[in-house]
PDB file of N, CA and C in Angstrom:
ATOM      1  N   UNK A   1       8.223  76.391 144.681  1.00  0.00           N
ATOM      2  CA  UNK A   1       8.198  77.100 143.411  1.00  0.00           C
ATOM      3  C   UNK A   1       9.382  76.647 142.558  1.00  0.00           C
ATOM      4  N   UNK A   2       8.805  76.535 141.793  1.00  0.00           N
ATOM      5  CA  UNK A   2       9.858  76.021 140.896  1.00  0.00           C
ATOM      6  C   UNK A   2      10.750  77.326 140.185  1.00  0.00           C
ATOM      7  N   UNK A   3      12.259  77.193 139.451  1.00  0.00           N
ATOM      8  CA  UNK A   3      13.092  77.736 139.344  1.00  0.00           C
ATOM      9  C   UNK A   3      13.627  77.996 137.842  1.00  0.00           C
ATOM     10  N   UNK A   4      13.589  78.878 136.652  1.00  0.00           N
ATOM     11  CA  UNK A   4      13.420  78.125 135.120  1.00  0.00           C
ATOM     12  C   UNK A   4      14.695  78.538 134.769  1.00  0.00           C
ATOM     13  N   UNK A   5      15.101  77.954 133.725  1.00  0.00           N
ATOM     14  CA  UNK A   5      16.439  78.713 133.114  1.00  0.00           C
ATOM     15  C   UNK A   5      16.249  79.444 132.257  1.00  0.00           C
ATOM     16  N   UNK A   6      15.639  80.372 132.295  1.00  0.00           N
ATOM     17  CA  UNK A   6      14.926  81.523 131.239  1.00  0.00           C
ATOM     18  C   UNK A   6      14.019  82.551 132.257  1.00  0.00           C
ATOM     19  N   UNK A   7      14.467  84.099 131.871  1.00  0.00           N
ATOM     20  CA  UNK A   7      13.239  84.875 132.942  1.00  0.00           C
ATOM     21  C   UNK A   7      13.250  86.458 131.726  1.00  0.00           C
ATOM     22  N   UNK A   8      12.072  86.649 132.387  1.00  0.00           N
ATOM     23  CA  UNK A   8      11.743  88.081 131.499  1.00  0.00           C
ATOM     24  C   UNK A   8      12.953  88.757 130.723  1.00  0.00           C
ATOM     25  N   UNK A   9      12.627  89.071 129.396  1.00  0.00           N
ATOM     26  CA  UNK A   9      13.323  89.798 128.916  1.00  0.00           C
ATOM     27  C   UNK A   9      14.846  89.008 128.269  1.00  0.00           C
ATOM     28  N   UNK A  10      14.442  88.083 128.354  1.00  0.00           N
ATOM     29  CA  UNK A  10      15.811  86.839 127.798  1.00  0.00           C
ATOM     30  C   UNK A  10      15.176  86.885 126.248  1.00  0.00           C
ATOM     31  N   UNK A  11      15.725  86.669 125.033  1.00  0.00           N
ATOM     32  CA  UNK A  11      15.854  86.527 123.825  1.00  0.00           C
ATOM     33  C   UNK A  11      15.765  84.615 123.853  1.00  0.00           C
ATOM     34  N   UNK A  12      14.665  84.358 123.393  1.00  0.00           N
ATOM     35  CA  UNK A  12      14.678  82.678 122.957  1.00  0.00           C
ATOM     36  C   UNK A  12      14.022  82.211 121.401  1.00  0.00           C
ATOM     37  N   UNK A  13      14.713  80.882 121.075  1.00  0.00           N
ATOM     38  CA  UNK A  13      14.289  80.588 120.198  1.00  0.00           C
ATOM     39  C   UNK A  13      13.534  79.532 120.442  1.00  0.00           C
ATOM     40  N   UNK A  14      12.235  79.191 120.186  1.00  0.00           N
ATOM     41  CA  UNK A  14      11.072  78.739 119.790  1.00  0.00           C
ATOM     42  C   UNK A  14      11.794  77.014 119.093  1.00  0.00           C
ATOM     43  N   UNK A  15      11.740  75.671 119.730  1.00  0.00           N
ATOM     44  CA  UNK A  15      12.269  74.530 119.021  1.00  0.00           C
ATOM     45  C   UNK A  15      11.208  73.764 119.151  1.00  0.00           C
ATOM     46  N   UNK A  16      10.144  73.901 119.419  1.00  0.00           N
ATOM     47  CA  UNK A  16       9.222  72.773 119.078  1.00  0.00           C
ATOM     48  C   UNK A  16       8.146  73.580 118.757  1.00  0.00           C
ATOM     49  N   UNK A  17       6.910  72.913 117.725  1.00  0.00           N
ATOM     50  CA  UNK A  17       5.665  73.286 117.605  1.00  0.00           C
ATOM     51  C   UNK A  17       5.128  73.978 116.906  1.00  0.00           C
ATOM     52  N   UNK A  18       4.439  74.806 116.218  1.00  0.00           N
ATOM     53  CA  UNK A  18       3.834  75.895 115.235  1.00  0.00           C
ATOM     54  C   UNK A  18       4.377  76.579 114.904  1.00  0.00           C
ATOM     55  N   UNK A  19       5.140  77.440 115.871  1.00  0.00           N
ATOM     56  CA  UNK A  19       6.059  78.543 115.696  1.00  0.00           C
ATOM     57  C   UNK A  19       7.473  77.860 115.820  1.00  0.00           C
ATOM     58  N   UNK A  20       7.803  76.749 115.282  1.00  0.00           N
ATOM     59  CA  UNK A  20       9.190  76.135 115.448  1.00  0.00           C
ATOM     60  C   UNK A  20       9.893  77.296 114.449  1.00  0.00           C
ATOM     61  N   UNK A  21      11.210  77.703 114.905  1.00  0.00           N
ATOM     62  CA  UNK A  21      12.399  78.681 114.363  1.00  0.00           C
ATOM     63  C   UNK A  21      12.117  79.908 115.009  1.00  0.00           C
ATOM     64  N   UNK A  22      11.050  80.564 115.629  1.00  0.00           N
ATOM     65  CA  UNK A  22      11.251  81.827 115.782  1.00  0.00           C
ATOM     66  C   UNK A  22      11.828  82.441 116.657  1.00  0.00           C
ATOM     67  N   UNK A  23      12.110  83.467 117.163  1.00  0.00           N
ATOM     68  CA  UNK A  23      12.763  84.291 118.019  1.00  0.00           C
ATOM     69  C   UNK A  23      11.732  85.127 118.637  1.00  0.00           C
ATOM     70  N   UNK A  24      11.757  85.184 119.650  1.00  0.00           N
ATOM     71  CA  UNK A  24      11.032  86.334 120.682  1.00  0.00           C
ATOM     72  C   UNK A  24      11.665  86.625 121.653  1.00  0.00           C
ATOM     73  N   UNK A  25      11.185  87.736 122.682  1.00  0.00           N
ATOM     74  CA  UNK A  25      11.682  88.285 123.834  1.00  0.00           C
ATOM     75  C   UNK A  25      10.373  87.811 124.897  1.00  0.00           C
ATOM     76  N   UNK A  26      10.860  87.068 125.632  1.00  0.00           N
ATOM     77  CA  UNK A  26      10.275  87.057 126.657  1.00  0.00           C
ATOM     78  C   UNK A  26       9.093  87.781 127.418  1.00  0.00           C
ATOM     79  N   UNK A  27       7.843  88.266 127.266  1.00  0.00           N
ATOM     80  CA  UNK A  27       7.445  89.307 127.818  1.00  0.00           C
ATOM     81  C   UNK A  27       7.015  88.601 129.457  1.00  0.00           C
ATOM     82  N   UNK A  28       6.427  87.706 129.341  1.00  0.00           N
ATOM     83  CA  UNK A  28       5.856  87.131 130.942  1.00  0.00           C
ATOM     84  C   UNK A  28       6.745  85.576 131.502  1.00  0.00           C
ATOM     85  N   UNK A  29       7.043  85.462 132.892  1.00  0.00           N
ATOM     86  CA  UNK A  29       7.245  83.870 132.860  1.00  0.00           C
ATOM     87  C   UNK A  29       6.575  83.328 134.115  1.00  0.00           C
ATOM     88  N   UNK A  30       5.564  82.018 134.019  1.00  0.00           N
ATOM     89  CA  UNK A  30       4.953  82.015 134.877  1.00  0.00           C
ATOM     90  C   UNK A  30       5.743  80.766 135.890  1.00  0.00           C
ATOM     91  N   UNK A  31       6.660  80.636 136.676  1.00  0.00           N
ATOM     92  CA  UNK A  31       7.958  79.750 137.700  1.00  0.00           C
ATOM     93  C   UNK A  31       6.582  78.822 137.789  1.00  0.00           C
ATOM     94  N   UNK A  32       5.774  78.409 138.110  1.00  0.00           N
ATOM     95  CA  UNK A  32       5.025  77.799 139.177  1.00  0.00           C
ATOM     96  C   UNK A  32       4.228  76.815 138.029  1.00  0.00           C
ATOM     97  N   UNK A  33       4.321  77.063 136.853  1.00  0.00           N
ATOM     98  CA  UNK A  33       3.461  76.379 135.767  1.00  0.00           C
ATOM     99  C   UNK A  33       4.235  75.890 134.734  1.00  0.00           C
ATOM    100  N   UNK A  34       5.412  76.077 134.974  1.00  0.00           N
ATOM    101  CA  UNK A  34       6.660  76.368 133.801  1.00  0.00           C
ATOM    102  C   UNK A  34       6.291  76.621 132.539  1.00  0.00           C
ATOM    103  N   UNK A  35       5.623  77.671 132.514  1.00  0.00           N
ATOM    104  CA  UNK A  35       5.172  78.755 130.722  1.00  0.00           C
ATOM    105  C   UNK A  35       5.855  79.811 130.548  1.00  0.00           C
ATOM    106  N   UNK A  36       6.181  80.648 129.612  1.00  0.00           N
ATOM    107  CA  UNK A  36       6.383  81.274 129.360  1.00  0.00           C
ATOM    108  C   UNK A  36       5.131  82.374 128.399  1.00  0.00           C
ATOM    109  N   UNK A  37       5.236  83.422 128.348  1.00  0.00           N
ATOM    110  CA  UNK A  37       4.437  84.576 127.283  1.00  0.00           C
ATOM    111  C   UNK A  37       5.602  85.013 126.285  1.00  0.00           C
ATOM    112  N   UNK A  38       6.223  84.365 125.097  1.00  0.00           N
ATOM    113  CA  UNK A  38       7.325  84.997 124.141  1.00  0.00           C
ATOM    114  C   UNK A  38       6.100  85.870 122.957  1.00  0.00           C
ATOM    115  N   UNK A  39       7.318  87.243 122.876  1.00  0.00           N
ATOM    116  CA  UNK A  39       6.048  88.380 122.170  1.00  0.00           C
ATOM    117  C   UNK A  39       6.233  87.702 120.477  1.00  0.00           C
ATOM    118  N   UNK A  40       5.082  87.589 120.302  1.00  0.00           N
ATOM    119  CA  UNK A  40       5.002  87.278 118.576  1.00  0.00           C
ATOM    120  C   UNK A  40       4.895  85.959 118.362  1.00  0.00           C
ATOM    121  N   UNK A  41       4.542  85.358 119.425  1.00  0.00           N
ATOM    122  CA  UNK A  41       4.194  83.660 118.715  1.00  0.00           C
ATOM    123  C   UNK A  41       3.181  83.153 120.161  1.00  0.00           C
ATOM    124  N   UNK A  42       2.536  81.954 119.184  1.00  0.00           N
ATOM    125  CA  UNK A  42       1.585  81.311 119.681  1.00  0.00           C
ATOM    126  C   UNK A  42       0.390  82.594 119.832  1.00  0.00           C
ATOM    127  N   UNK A  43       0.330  83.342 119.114  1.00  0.00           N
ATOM    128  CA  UNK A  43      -1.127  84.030 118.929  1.00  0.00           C
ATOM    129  C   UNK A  43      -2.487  83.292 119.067  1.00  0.00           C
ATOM    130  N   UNK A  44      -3.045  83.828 120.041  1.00  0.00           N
ATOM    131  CA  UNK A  44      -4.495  83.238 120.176  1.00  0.00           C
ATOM    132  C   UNK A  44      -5.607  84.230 119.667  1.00  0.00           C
ATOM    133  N   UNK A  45      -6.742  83.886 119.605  1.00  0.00           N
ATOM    134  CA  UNK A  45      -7.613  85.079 119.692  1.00  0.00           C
ATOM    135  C   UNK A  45      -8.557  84.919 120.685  1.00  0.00           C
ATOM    136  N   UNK A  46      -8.831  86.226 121.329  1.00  0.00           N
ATOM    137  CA  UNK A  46      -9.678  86.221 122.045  1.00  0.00           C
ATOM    138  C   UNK A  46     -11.068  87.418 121.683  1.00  0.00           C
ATOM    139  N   UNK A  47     -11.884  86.851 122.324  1.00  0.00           N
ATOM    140  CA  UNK A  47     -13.442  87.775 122.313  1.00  0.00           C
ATOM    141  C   UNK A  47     -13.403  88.158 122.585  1.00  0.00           C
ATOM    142  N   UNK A  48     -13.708  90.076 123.234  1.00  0.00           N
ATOM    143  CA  UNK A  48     -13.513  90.876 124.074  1.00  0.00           C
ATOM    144  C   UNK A  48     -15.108  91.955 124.040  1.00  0.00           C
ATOM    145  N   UNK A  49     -15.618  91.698 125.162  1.00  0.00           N
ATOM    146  CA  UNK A  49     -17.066  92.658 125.311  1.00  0.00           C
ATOM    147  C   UNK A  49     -16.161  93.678 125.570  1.00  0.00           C
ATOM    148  N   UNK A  50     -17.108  95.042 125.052  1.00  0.00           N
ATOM    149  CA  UNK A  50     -17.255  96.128 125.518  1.00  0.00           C
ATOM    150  C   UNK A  50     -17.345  96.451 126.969  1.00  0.00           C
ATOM    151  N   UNK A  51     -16.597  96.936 127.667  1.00  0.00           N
ATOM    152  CA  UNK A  51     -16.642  96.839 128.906  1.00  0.00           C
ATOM    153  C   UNK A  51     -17.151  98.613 129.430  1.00  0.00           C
ATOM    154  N   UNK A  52     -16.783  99.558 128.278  1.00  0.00           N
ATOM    155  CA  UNK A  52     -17.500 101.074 129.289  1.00  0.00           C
ATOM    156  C   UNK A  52     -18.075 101.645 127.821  1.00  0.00           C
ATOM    157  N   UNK A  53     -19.284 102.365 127.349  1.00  0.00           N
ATOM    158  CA  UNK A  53     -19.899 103.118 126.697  1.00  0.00           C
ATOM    159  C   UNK A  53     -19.098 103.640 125.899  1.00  0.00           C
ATOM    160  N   UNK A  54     -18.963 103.489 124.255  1.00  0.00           N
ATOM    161  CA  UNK A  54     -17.970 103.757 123.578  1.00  0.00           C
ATOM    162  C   UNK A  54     -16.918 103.068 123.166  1.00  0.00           C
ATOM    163  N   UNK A  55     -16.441 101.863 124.069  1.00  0.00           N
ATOM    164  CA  UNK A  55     -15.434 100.971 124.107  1.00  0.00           C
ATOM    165  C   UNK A  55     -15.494  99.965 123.438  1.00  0.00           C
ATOM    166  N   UNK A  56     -14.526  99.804 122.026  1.00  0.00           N
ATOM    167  CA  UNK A  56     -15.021  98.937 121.089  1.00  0.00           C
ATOM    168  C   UNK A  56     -14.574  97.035 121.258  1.00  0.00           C
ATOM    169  N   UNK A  57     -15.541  96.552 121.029  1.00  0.00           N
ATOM    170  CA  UNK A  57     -15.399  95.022 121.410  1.00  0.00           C
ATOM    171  C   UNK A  57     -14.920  94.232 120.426  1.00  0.00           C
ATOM    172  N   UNK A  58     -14.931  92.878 120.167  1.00  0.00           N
ATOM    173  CA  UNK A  58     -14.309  92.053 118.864  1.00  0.00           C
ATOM    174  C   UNK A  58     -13.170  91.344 119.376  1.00  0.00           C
ATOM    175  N   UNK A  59     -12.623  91.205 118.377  1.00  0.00           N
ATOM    176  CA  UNK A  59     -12.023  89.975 118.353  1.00  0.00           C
ATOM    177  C   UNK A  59     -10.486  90.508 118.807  1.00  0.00           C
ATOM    178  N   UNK A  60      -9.614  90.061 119.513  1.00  0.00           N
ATOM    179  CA  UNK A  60      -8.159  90.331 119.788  1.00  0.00           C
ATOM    180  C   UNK A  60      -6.951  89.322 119.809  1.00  0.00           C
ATOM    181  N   UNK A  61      -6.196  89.694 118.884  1.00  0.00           N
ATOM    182  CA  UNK A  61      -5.151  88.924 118.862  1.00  0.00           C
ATOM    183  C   UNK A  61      -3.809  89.118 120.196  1.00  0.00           C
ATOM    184  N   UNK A  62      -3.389  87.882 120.877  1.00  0.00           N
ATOM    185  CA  UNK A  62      -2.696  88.142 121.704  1.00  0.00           C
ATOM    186  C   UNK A  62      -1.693  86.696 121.704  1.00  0.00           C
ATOM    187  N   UNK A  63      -0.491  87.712 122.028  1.00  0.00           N
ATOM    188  CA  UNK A  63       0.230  85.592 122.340  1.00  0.00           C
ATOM    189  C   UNK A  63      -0.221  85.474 123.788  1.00  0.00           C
ATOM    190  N   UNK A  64      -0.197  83.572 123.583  1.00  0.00           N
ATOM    191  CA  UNK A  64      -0.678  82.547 124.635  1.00  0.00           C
ATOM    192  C   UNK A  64       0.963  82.054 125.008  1.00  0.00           C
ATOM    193  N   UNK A  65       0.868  81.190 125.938  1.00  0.00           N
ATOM    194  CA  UNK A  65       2.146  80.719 126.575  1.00  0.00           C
ATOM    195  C   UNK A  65       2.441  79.548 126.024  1.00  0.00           C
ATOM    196  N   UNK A  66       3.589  79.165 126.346  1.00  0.00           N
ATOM    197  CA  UNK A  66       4.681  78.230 125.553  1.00  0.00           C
ATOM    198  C   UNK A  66       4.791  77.594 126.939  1.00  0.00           C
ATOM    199  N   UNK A  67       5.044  76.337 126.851  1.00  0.00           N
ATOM    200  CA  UNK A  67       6.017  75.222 128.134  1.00  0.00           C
ATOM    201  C   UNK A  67       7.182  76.067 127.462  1.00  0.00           C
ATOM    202  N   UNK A  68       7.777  75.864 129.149  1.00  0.00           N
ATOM    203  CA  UNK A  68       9.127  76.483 129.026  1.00  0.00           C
ATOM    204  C   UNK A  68      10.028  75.283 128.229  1.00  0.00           C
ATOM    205  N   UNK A  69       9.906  73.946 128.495  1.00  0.00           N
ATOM    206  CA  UNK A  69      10.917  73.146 127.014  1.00  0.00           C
ATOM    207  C   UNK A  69      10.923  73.093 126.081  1.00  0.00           C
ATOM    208  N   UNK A  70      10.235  74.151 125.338  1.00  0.00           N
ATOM    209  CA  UNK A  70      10.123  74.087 123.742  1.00  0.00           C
ATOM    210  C   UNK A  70      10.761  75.791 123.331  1.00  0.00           C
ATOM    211  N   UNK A  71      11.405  75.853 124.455  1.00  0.00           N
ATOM    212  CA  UNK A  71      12.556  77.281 123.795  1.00  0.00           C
ATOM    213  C   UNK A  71      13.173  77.097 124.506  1.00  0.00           C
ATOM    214  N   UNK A  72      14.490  77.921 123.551  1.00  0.00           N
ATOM    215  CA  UNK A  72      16.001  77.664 124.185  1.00  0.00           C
ATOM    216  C   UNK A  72      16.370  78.999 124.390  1.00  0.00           C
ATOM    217  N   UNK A  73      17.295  79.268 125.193  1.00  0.00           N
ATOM    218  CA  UNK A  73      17.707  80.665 125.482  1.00  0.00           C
ATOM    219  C   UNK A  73      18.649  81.093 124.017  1.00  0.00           C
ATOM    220  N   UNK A  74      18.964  82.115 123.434  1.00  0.00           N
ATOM    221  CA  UNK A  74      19.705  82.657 122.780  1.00  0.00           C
ATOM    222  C   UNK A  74      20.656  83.656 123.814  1.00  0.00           C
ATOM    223  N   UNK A  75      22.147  83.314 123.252  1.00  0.00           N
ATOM    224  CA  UNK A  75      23.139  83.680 123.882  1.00  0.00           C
ATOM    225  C   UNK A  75      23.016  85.389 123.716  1.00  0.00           C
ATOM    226  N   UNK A  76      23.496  86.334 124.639  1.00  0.00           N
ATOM    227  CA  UNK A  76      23.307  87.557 123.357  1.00  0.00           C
ATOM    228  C   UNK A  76      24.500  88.118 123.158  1.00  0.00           C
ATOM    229  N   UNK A  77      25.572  87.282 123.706  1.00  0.00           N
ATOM    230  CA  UNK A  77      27.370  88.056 122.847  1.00  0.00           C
ATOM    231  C   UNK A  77      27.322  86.836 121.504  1.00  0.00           C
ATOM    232  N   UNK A  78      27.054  85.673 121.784  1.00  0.00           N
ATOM    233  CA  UNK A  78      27.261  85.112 120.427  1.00  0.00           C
ATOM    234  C   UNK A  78      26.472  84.891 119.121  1.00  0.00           C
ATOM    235  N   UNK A  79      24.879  84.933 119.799  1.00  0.00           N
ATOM    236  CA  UNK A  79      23.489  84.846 119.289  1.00  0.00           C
ATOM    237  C   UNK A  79      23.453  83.795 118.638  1.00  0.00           C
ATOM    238  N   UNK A  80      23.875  82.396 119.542  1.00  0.00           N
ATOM    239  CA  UNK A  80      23.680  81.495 119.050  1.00  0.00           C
ATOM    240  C   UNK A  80      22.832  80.572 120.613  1.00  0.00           C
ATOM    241  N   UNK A  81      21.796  79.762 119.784  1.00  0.00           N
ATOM    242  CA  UNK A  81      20.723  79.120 121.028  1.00  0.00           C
ATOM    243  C   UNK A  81      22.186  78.365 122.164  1.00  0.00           C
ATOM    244  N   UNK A  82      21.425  78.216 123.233  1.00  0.00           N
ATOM    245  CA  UNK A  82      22.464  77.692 123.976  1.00  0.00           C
ATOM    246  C   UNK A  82      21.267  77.057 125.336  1.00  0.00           C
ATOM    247  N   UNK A  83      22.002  76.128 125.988  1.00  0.00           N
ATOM    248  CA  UNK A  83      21.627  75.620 126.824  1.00  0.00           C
ATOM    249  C   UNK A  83      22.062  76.262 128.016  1.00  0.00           C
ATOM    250  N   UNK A  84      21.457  76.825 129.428  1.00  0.00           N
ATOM    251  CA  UNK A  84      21.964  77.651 130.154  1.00  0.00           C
ATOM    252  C   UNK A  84      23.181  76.540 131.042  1.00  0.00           C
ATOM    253  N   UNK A  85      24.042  77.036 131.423  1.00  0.00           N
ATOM    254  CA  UNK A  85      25.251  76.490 132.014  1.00  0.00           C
ATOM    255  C   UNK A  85      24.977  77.556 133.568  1.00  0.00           C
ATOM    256  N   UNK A  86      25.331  76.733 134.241  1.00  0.00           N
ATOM    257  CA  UNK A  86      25.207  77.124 135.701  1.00  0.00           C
ATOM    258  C   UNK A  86      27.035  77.352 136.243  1.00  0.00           C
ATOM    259  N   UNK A  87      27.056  78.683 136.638  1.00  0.00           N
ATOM    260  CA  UNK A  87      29.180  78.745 137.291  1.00  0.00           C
ATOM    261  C   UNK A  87      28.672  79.232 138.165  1.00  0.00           C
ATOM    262  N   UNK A  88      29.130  78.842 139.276  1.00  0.00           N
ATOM    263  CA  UNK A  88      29.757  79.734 140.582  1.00  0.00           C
ATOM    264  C   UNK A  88      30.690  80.487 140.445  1.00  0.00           C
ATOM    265  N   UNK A  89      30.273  82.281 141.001  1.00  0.00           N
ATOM    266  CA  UNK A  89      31.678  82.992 140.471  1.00  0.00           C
ATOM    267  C   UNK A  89      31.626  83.720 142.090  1.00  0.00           C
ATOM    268  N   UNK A  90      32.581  84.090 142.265  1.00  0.00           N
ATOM    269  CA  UNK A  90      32.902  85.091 143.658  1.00  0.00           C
ATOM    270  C   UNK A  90      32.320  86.299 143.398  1.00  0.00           C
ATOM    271  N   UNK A  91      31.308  86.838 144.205  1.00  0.00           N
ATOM    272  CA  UNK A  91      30.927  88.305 144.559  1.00  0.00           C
ATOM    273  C   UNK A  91      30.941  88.138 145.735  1.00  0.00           C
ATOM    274  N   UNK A  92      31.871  89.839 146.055  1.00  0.00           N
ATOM    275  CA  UNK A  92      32.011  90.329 147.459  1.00  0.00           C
ATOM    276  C   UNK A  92      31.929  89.079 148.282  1.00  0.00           C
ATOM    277  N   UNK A  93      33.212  88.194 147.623  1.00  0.00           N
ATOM    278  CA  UNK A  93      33.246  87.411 149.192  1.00  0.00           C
ATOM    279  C   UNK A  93      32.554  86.233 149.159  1.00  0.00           C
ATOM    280  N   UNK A  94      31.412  86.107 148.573  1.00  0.00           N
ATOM    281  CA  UNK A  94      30.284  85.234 148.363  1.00  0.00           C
ATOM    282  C   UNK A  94      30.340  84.457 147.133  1.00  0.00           C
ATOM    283  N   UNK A  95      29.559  83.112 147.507  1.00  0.00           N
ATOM    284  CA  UNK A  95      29.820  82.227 145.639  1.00  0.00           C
ATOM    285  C   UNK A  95      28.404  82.106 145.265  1.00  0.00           C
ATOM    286  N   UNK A  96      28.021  82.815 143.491  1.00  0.00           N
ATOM    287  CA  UNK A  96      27.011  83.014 143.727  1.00  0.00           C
ATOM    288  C   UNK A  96      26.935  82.507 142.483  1.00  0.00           C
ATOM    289  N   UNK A  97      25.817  81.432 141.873  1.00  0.00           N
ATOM    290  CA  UNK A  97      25.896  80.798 140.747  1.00  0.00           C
ATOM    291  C   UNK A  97      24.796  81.999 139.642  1.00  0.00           C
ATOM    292  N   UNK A  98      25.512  82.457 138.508  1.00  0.00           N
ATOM    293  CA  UNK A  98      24.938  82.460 137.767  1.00  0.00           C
ATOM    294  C   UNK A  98      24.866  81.722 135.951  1.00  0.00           C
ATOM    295  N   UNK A  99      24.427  82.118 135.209  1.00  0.00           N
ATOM    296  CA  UNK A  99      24.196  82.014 133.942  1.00  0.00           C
ATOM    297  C   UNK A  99      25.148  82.283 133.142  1.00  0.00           C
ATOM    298  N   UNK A 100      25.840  80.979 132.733  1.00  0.00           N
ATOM    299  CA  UNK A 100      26.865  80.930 131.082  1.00  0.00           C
ATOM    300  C   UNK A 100      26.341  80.261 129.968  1.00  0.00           C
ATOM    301  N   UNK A 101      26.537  80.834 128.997  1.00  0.00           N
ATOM    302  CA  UNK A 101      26.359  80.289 127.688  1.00  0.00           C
ATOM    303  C   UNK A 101      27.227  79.295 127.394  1.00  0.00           C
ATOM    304  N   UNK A 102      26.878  77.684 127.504  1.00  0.00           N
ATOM    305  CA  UNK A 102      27.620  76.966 126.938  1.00  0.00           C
ATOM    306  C   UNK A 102      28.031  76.773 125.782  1.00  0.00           C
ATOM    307  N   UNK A 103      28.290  77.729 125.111  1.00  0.00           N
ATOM    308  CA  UNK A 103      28.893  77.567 123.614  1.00  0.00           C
ATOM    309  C   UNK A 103      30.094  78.622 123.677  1.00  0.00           C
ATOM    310  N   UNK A 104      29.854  79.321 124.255  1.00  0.00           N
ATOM    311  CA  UNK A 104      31.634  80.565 124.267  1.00  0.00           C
ATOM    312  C   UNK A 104      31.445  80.679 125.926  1.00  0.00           C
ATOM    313  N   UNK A 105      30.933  80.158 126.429  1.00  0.00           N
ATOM    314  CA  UNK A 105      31.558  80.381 128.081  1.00  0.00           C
ATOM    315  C   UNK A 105      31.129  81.678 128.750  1.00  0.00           C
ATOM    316  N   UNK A 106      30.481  82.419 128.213  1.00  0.00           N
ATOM    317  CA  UNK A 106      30.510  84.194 128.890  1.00  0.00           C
ATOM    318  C   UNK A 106      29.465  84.268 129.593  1.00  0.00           C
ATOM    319  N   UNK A 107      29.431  84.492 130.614  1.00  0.00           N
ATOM    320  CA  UNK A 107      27.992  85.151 131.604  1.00  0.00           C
ATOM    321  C   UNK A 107      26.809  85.592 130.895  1.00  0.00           C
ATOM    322  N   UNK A 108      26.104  85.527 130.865  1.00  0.00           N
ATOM    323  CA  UNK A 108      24.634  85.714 130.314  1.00  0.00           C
ATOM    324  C   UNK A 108      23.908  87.185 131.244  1.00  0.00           C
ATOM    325  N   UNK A 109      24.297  86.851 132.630  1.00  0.00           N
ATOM    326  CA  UNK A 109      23.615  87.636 133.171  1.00  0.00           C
ATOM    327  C   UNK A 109      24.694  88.397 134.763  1.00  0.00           C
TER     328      UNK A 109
END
């Protein structure tokens, strides 16, 4: 399985493609396909039957997934895009790499 530098609920900006400039939040990330679901871009539509008596059918707008290389993480102390930076920091004893913003240095996560 593969491993992304971006996971649910991260703030990214959108650098290649239709929706080039925008900002979204992360809602889905699929590790194994490297996509992402960012809320508010790449809208598709889909058909939708009626599925129980009463239940109205038509047309539905939903976002579709992004390759994860065509967004960049947004920092969120500086809110500027950034490339994720990998540190080893000490917990309890242990060296455990997480997430810096290479543009001011601060932990991400």
């Amino acid at each position: 399985m593969n491993s992304l530098n971006v996971k649910k609920g991260d703030t990214v900006l959108i650098i290649a493609g239709a929706d080039k400039g925008k900002k979204g939040k992360i809602l889905v990330s699929y590790p194994s396909r490297e996509r992402v679901t960012v809320q508010g871009v790449n809208m598709v539509t889909r058909h939708v039957k009626p599925r129980r008596q009463g239940e109205p059918g038509g047309r539905m707008e939903r976002e579709g997934t992004v390759h994860v290389s065509n967004v960049k993480l947004v920092c969120p102390k500086c809110n500027k895009p950034t490339k994720a930076a990998h540190k080893l920091i000490d917990v309890d004893g242990k060296l455990k790499s997480r997430r810096a913003c290479s543009v001011c240095a601060k932990l991400i996560d």
